[in-house]
Protein backbone atom coordinates (compact mmCIF):
# COMPACT_ATOMS: atom_id res chain seq x y z
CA UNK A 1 -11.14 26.83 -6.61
CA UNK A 2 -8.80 24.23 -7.88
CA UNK A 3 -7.08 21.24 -5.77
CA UNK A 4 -4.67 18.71 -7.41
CA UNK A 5 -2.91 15.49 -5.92
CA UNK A 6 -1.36 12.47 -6.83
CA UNK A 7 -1.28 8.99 -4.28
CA UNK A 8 0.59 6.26 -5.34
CA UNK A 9 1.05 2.96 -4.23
CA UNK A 10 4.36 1.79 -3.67
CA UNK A 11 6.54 -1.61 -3.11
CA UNK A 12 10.19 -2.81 -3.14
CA UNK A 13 10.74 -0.36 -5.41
CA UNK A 14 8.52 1.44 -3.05
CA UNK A 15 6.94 4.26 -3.82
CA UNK A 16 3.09 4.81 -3.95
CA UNK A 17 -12.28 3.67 -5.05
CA UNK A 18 -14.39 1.76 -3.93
CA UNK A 19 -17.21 3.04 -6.10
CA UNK A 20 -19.87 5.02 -5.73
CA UNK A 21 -20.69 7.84 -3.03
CA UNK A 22 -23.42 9.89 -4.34
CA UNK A 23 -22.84 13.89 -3.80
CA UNK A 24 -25.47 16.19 -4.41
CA UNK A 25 -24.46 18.87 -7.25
CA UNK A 26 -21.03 17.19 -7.36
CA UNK A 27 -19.57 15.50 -10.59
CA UNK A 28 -17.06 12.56 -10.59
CA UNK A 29 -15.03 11.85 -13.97
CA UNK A 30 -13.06 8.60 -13.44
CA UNK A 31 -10.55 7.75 -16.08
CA UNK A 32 -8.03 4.36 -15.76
CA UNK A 33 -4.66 3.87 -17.87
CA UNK A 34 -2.28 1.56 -18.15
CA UNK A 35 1.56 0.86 -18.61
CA UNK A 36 3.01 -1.85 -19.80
CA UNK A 37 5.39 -4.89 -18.53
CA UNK A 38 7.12 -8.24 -19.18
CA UNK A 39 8.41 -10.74 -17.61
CA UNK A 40 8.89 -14.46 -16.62
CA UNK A 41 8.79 -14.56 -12.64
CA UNK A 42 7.36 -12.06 -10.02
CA UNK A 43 10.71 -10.66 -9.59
CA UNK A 44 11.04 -10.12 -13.05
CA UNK A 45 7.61 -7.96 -12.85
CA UNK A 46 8.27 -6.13 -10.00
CA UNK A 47 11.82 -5.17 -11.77
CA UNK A 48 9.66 -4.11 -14.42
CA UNK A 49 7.32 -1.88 -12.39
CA UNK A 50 10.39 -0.33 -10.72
CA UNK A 51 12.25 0.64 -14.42
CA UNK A 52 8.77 1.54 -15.79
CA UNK A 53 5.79 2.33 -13.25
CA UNK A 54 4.35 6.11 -12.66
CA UNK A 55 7.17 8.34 -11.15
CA UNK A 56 7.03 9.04 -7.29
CA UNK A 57 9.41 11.72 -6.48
CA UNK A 58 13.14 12.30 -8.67
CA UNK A 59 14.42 9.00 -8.23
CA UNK A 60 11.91 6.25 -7.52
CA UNK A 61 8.69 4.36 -9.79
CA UNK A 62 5.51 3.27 -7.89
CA UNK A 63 3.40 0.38 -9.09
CA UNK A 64 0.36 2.24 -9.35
CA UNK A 65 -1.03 5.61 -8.52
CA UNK A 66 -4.20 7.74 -8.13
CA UNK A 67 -4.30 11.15 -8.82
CA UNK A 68 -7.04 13.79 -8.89
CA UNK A 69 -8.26 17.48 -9.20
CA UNK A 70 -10.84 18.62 -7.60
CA UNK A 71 -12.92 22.55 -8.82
CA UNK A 72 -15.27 23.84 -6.90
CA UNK A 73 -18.23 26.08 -8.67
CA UNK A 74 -20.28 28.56 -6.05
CA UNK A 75 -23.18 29.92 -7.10
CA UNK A 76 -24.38 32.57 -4.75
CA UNK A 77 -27.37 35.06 -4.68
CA UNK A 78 -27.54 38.82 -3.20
CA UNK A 79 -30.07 38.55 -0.16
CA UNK A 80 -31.00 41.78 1.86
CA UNK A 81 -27.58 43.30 1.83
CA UNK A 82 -26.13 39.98 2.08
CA UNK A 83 -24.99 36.95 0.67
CA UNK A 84 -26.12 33.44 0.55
CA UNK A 85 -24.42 30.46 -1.66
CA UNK A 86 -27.34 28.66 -3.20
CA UNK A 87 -25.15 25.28 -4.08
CA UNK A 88 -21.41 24.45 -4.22
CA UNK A 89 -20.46 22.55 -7.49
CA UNK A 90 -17.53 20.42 -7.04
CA UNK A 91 -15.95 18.69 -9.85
CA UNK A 92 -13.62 15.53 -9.09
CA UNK A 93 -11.63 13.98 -11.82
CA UNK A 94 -10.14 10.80 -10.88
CA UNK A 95 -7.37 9.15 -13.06
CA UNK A 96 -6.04 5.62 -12.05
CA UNK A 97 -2.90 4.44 -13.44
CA UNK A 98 -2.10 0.71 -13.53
CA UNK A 99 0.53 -1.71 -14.44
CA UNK A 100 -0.57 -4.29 -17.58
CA UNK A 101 1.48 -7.12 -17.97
CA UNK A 102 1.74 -7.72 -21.66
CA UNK A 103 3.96 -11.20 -21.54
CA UNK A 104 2.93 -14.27 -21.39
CA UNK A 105 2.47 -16.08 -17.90
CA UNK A 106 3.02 -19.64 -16.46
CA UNK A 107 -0.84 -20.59 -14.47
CA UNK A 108 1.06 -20.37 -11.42
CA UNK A 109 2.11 -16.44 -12.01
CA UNK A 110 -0.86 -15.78 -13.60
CA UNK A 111 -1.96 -16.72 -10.03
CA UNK A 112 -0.31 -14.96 -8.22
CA UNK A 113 -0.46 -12.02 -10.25
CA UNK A 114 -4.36 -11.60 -10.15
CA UNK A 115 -3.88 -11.79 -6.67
CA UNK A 116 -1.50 -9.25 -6.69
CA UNK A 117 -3.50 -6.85 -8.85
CA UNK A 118 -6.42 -7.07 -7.06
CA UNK A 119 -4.46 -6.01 -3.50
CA UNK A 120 -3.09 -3.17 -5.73
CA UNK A 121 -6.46 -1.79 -7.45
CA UNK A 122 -8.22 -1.90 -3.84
CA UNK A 123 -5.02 0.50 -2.65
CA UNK A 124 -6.17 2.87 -5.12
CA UNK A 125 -9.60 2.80 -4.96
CA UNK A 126 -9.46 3.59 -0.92
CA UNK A 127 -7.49 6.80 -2.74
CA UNK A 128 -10.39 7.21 -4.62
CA UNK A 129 -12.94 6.37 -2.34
CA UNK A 130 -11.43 8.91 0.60
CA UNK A 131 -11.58 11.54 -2.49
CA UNK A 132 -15.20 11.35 -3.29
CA UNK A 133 -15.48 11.29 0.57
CA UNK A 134 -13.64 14.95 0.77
CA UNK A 135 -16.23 16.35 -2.10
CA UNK A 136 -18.62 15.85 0.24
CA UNK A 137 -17.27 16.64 3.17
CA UNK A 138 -16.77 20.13 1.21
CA UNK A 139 -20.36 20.42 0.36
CA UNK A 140 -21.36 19.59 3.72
CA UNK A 141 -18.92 22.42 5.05
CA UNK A 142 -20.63 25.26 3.43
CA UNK A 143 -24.15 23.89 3.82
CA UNK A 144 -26.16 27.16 4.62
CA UNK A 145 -23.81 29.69 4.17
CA UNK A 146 -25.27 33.08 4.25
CA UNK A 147 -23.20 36.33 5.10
CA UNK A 148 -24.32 39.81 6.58
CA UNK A 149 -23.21 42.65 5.19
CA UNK A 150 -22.06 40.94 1.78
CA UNK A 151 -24.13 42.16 -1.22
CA UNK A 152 -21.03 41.80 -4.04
CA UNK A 153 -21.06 38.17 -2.50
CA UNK A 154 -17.30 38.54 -2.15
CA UNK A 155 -16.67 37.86 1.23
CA UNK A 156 -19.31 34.59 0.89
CA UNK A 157 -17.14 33.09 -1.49
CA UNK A 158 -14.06 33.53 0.23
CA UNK A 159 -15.58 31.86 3.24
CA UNK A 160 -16.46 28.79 0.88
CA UNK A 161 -13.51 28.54 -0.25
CA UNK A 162 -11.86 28.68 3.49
CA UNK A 163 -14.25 26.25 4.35
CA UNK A 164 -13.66 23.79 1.27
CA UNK A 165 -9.33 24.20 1.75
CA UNK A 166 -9.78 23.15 5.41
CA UNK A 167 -12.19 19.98 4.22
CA UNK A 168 -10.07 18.97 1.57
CA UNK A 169 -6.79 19.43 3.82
CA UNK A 170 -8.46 16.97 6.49
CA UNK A 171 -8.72 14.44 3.73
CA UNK A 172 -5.01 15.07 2.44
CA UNK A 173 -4.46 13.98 6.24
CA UNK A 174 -6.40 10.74 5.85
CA UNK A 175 -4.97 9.55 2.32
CA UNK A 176 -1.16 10.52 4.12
CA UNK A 177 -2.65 8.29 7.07
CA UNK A 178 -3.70 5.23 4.75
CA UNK A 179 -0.19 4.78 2.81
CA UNK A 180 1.29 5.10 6.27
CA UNK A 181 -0.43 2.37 7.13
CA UNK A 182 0.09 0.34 3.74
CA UNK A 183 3.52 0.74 3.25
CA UNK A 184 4.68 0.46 7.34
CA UNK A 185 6.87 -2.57 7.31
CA UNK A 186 5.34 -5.78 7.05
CA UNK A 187 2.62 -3.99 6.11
CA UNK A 188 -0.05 -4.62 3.06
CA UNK A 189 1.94 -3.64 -0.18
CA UNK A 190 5.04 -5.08 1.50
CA UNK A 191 2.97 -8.29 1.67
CA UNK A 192 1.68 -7.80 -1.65
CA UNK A 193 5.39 -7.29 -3.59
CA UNK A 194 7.18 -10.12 -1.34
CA UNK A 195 4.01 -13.11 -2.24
CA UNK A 196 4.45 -12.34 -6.41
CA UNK A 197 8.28 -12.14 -6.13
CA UNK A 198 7.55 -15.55 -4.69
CA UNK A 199 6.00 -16.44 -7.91
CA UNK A 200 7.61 -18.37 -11.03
């Protein structure tokens, strides 16, 4: 079973992990890439993740964005007429996508810009972080699992796979939940974009 999303963090322009759970059986493939910018001034910079940043939607660029797929791997065994599922495999590859800027900075931009950066990559890795937390939620959902009645194992892995969709929909629900909460005026990236446009 296959899942695939994309988070991104967005600002003016807006649009829109903390390392390390361990998962039993699960793998986690984290890749990071980068776009490039220029400019002279924050505003400059934040023009120049709005022309070139990630794409959020038709018509608007985030600054940043986290995006992930997610395959699950049951392995099940015939038991009396039954069914149980030994292990669930899940497989999470996480891509970040950042902005790099490639000009040359004043000490006070450079400043701000650091500062800036490190509110955005702590955005992302909560995406990540509520990702590897929905892997194992999943595993923990099918923990046990053993059908009657089931000796093709058929109707075992349908259940796991009912029982991973409704985990991995709860954590859609908290990652929609987060940005609400980041971009909501005033809010953290809102903060974030208006102190580096501040910056010369």
């Amino acid at each position: 079973m296959r899942h695939a999303a994309v988070r991104c963090l967005a600002g003016l322009l807006i649009a829109g992990s903390l390392p390390g759970l361990a998962m039993a059986g699960a793998k986690v493939v984290v890749h990071t890439t980068n776009y490039d910018i220029a400019g002279d001034s924050g505003k400059a910079l934040v023009a120049a993740m709005d022309q070139s940043g990630p794409r959020h939607g038709f018509t608007t660029r985030a600054i940043a964005r986290t995006s992930y797929t997610l395959n699950w791997d049951y392995k099940t065994e015939p038991s009396a007429g039954g069914c149980r599922l030994l292990r669930a495999d899940g497989t999470l590859d996480l891509t970040y996508q950042y902005p790099r800027v490639t000009s040359k900075m004043s000490p006070a931009l450079r400043k701000r810009w650091q500062v800036f950066f490190a509110g955005v990559r702590a955005h992302e890795e909560t995406h990540g972080r509520i990702a590897r937390q929905m892997v194992a939620a999943g595993e923990r959902s099918v923990s046990g699992l053993n059908l009657a009645n089931d000796p093709q194992c058929i109707k075992t892995r349908r259940e796991a796979e009912r029982r991973t969709a409704a985990a991995t929909a709860d954590y859609e629900a908290r990652q929609v939940a987060f940005d609400m909460r980041e971009h909501s005026p005033g809010g953290h990236v809102q903060k974030l974009v208006t102190a580096l446009q501040k910056a010369q």
